[in-house]
Protein backbone atom coordinates (compact mmCIF):
# COMPACT_ATOMS: atom_id res chain seq x y z
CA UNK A 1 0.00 0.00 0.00
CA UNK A 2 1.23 3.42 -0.96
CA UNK A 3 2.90 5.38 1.85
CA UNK A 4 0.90 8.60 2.12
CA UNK A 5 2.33 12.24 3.34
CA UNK A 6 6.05 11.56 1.79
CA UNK A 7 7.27 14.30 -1.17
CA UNK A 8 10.12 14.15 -3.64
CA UNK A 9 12.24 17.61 -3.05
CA UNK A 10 14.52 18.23 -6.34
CA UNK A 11 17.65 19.81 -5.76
CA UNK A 12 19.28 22.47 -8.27
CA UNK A 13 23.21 23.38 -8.23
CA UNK A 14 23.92 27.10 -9.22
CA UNK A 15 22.35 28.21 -12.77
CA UNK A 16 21.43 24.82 -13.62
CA UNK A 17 17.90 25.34 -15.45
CA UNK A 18 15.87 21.75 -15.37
CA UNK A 19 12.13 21.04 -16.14
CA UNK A 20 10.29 19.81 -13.53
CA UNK A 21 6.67 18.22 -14.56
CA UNK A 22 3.77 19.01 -12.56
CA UNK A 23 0.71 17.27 -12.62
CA UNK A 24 -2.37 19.44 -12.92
CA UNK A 25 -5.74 17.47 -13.86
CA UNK A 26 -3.48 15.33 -16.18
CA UNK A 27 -1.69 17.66 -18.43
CA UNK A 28 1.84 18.61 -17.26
CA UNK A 29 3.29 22.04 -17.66
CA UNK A 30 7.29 22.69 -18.40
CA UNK A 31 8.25 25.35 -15.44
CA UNK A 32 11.59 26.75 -15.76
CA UNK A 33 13.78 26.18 -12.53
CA UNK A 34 16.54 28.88 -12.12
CA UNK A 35 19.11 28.36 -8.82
CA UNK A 36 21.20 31.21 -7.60
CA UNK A 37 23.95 31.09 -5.60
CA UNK A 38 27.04 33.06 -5.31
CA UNK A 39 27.84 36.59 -7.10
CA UNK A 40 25.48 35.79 -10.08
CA UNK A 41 23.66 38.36 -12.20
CA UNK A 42 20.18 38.41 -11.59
CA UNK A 43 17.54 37.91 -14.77
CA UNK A 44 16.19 41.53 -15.08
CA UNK A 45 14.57 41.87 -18.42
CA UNK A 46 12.49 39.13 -20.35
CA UNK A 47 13.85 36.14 -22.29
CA UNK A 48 13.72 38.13 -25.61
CA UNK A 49 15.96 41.01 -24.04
CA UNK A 50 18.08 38.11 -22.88
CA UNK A 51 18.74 36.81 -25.93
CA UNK A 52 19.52 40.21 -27.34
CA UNK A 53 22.24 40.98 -24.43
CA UNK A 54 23.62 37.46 -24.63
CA UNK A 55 24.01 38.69 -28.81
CA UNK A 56 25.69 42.06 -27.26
CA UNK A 57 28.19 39.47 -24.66
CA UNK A 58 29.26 37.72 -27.26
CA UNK A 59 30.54 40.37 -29.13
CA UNK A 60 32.17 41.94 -25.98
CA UNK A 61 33.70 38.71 -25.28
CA UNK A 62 35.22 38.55 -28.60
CA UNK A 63 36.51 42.47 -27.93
CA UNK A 64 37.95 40.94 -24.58
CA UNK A 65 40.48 38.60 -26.71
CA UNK A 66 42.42 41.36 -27.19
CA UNK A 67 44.23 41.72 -23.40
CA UNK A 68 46.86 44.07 -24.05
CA UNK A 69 44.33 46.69 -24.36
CA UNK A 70 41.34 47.68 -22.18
CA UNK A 71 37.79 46.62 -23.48
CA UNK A 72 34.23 47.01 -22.38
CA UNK A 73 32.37 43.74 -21.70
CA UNK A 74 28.61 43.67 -21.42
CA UNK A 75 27.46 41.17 -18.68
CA UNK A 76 25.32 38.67 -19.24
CA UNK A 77 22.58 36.13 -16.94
CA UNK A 78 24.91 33.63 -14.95
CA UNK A 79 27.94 36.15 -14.98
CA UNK A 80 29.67 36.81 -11.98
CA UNK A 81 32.65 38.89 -11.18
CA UNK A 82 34.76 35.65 -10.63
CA UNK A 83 33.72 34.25 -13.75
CA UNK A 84 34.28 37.02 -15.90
CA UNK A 85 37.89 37.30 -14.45
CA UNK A 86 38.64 33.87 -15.00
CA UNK A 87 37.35 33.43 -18.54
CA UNK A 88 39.58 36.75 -19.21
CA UNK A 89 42.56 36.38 -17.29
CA UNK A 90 42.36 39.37 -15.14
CA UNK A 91 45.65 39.56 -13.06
CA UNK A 92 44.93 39.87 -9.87
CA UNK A 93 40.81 37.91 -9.88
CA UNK A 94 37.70 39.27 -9.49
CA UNK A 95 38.50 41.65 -6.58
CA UNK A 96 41.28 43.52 -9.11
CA UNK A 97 37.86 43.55 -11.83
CA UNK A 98 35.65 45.07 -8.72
CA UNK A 99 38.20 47.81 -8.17
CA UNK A 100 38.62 48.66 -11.83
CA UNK A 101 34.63 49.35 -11.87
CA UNK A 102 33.67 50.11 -8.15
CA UNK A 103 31.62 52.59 -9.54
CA UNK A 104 29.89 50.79 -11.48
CA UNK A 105 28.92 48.01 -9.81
CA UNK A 106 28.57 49.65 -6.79
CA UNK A 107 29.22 48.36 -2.96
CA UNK A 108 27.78 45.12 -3.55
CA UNK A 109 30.15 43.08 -5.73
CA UNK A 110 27.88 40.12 -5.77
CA UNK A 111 24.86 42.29 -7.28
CA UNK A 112 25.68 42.80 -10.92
CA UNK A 113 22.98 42.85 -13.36
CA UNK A 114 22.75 41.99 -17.36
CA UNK A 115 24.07 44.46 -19.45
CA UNK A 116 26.23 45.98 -16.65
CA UNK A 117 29.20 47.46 -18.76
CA UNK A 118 32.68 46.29 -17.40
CA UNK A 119 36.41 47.35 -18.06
CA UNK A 120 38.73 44.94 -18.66
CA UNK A 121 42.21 45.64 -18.33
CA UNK A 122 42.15 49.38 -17.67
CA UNK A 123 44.35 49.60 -14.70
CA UNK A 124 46.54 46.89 -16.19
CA UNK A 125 47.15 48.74 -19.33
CA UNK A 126 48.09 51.93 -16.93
CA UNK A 127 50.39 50.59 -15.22
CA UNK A 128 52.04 49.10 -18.03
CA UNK A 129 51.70 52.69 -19.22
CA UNK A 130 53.42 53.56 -16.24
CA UNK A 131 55.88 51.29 -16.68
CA UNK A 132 57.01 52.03 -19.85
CA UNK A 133 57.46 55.83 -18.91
CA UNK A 134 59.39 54.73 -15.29
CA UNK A 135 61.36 52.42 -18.05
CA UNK A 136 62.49 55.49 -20.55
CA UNK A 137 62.96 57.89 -18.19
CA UNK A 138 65.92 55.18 -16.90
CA UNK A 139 67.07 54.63 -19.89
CA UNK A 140 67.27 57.96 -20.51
CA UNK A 141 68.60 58.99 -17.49
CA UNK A 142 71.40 56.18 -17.99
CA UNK A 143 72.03 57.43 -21.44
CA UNK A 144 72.99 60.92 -20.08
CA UNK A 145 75.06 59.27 -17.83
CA UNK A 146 77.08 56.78 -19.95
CA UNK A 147 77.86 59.81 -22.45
CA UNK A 148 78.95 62.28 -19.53
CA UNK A 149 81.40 59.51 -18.76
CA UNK A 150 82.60 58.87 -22.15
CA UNK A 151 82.99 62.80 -22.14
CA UNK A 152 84.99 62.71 -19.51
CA UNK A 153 86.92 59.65 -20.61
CA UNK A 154 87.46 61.07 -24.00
CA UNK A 155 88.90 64.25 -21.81
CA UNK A 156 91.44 62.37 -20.34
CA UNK A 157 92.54 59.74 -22.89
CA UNK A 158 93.17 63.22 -24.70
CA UNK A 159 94.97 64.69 -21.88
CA UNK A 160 97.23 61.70 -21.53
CA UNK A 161 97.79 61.79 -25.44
CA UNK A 162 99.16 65.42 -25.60
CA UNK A 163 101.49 64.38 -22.37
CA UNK A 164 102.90 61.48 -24.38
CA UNK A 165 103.38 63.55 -27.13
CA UNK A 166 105.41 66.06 -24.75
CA UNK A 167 103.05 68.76 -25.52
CA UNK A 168 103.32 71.86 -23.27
CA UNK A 169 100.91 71.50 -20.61
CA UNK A 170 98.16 74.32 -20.72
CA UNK A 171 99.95 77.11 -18.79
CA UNK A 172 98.62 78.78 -15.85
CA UNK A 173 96.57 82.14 -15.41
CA UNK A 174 99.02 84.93 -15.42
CA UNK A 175 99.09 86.74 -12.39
CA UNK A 176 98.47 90.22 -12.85
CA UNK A 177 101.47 92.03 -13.41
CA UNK A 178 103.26 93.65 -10.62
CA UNK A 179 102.99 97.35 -10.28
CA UNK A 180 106.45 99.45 -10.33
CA UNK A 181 107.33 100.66 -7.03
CA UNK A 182 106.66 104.53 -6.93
CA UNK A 183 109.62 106.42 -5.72
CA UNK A 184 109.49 109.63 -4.46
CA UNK A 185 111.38 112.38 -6.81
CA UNK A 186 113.75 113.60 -3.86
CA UNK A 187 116.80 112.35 -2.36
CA UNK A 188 115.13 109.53 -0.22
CA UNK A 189 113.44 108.42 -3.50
CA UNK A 190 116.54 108.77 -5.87
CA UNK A 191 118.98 106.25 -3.30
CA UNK A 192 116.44 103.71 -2.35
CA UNK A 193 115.42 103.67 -6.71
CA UNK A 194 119.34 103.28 -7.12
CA UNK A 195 119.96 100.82 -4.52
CA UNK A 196 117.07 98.77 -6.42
CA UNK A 197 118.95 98.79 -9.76
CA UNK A 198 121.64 98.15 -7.98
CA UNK A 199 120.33 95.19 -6.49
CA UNK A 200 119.41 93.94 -10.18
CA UNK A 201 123.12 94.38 -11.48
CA UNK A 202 124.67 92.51 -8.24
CA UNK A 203 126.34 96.49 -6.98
CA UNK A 204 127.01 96.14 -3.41
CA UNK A 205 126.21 99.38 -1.13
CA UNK A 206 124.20 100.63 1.32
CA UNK A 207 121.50 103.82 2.34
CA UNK A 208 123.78 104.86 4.53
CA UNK A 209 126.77 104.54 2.95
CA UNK A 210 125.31 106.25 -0.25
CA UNK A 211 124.12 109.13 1.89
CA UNK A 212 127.05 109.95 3.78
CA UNK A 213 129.03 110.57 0.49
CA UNK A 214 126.68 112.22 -0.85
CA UNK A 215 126.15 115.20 1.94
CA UNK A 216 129.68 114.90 1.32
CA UNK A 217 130.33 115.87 -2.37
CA UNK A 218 127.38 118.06 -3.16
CA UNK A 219 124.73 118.55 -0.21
CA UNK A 220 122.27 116.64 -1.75
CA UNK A 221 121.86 118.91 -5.22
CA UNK A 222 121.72 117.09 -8.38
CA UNK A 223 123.04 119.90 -10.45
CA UNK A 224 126.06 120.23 -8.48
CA UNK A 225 129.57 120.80 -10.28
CA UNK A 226 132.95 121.56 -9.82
CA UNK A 227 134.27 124.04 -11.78
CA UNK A 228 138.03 124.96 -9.60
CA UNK A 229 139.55 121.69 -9.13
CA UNK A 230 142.13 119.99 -11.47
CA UNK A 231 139.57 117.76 -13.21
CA UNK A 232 137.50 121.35 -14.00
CA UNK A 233 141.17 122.79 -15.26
CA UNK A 234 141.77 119.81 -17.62
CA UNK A 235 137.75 119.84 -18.76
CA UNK A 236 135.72 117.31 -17.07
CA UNK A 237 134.60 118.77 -14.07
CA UNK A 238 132.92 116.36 -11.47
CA UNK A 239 128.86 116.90 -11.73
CA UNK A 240 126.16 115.44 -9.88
CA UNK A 241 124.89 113.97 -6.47
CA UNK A 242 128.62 112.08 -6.37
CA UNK A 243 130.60 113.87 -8.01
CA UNK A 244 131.20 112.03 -11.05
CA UNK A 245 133.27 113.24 -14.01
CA UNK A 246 132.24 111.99 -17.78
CA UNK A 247 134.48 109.49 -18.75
CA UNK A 248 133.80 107.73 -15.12
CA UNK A 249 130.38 107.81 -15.55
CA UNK A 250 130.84 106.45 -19.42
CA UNK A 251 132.85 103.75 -18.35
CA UNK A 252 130.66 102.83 -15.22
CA UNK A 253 127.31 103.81 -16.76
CA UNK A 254 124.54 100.76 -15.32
CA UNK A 255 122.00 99.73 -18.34
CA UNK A 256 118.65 100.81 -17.83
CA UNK A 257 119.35 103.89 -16.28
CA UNK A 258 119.85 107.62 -18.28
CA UNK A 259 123.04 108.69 -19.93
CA UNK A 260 122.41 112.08 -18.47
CA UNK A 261 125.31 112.35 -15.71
CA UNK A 262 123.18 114.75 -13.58
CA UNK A 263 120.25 112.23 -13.38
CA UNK A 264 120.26 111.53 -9.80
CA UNK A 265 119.68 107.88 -10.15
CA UNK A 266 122.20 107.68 -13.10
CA UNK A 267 125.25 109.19 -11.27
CA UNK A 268 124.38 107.54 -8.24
CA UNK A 269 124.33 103.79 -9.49
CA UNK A 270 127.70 104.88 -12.13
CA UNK A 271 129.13 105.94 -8.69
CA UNK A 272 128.49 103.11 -6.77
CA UNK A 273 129.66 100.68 -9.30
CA UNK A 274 132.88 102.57 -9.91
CA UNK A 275 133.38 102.58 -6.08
CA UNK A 276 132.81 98.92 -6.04
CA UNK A 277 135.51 98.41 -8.69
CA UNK A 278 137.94 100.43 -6.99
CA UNK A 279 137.05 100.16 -2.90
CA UNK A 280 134.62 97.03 -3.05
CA UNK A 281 131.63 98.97 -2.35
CA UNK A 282 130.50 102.74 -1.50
CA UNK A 283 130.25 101.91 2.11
CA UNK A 284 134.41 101.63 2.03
CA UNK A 285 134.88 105.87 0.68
CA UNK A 286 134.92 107.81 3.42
CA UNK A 287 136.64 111.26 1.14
CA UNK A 288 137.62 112.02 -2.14
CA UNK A 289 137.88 109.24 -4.25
């Protein structure tokens, strides 16, 4: 005997659509049985505007192929965010697809509906972006480098080339060119000018020396002479701060100085090199000499 009160339950796995018959008065209907679980879009238009956005998937799919560029892709019933990532390859799963469209999905990644446009690839393709600049901007930046060095290497390999070759070395900044000492145009200035030219022609003597012989022949006055002695009777009186005849201050004239007997710097260094000669320096005359 039939056991009464007992009912078959069917049980559906995730978007697996079966017919179940039901008995009404004899004639048995086809229902339909959709199962939902997971992130799975929702059915939110009728079967004929299914059909039409499966049409539209397809195509996006077929866009999709191309991963090395971003591309819309139009989701269709049974889609979820997981499976869309697989089937595409999205580095990173459906949680790197849910941050490239946040906003359009919304909070809710498990609630996407058909015909929800997604972006595939968009952050991917900046960052490769990204990449690529971070990339030439090192290259560049090690181009620049590698020719400042061959610059500089190119420097010295020509540097050590000239010093084989014994070229002159480039020669240093001049320094600036001393000033002549300013001498003052009385006796002070005349002795310490002679004792410098002096100095240059190796003419030993000293201030002293040169001014005591001085006070001594003429007073200190340039254009002294001595028109009474014997040198004066014979022609060639002594002139100048010393005292000099002409053919003593011919004969001891020092280069660089005038030929004029009563310059004062003239018949002093003449003088002092004659004295030299004679006495082994002006310090050694103490009278006429």
């Amino acid at each position: 005997m039939p056991e009464m009160g007992k009912h078959l339950r069917f049980r559906t796995s995730s978007l697996t659509r079966g017919i179940i018959a039901v008995s009404t008065g004899g004639a048995a209907l086809a229902l339909p049985v959709i199962g939902a679980t997971g992130a799975f879009a929702a059915p939110a238009q009728p079967v004929a505007v299914e059909k039409a956005a499966t049409s539209t998937a397809v195509s996006g799919k077929a866009i999709a192929a191309e991963k090395s560029t971003p591309v819309t892709y139009s989701v269709i019933i049974g889609d979820s965010l997981s499976k869309i990532a697989r089937e595409h390859s999205v580095n990173g799963g459906w949680k790197a697809l849910y941050d490239d469209n946040r906003k359009a999905v919304g909070a809710n990644p498990d609630l996407i509906h058909a015909g929800l446009k997604l972006t595939i690839g968009a952050k991917a393709a900046d960052k490769a972006g990204t990449a690529d600049k971070a990339e030439s901007k090192a290259s560049g930046s090690a181009d620049r480098a590698e020719q400042s060095a061959d610059r500089a290497d190119r420097s010295d390999r020509t540097d050590t080339a000239l010093a084989a070759q014994g070229a002159p070395a480039a020669a240093p900044a001049a320094a600036p060119a001393a000033e002549p000492a300013a001498y003052t145009d009385d006796l002070d200035g005349w002795i310490k000018e002679s004792l410098a030219v002096m100095a240059e022609h190796g003419i030993p003597g000293s201030y002293d020396g040169i001014h005591r012989n001085i006070m001594r022949e003429s007073s200190g006055n340039p254009m002294a002479i001595n028109n009474w002695d014997s040198n004066a009777a014979a022609g060639i009186p002594s002139k100048g701060l010393l005292q000099v005849i002409d053919p003593t201050f011919q004969a001891y004239h020092v280069p660089g100085t005038s030929t004029d007997s009563y310059d004062p710097v003239a018949n002093i260094t003449a003088a002092c090199n004659y004295a030299a000669d004679r006495y082994g320096s002006i310090d050694n005359v103490f009278g006429a000499y």
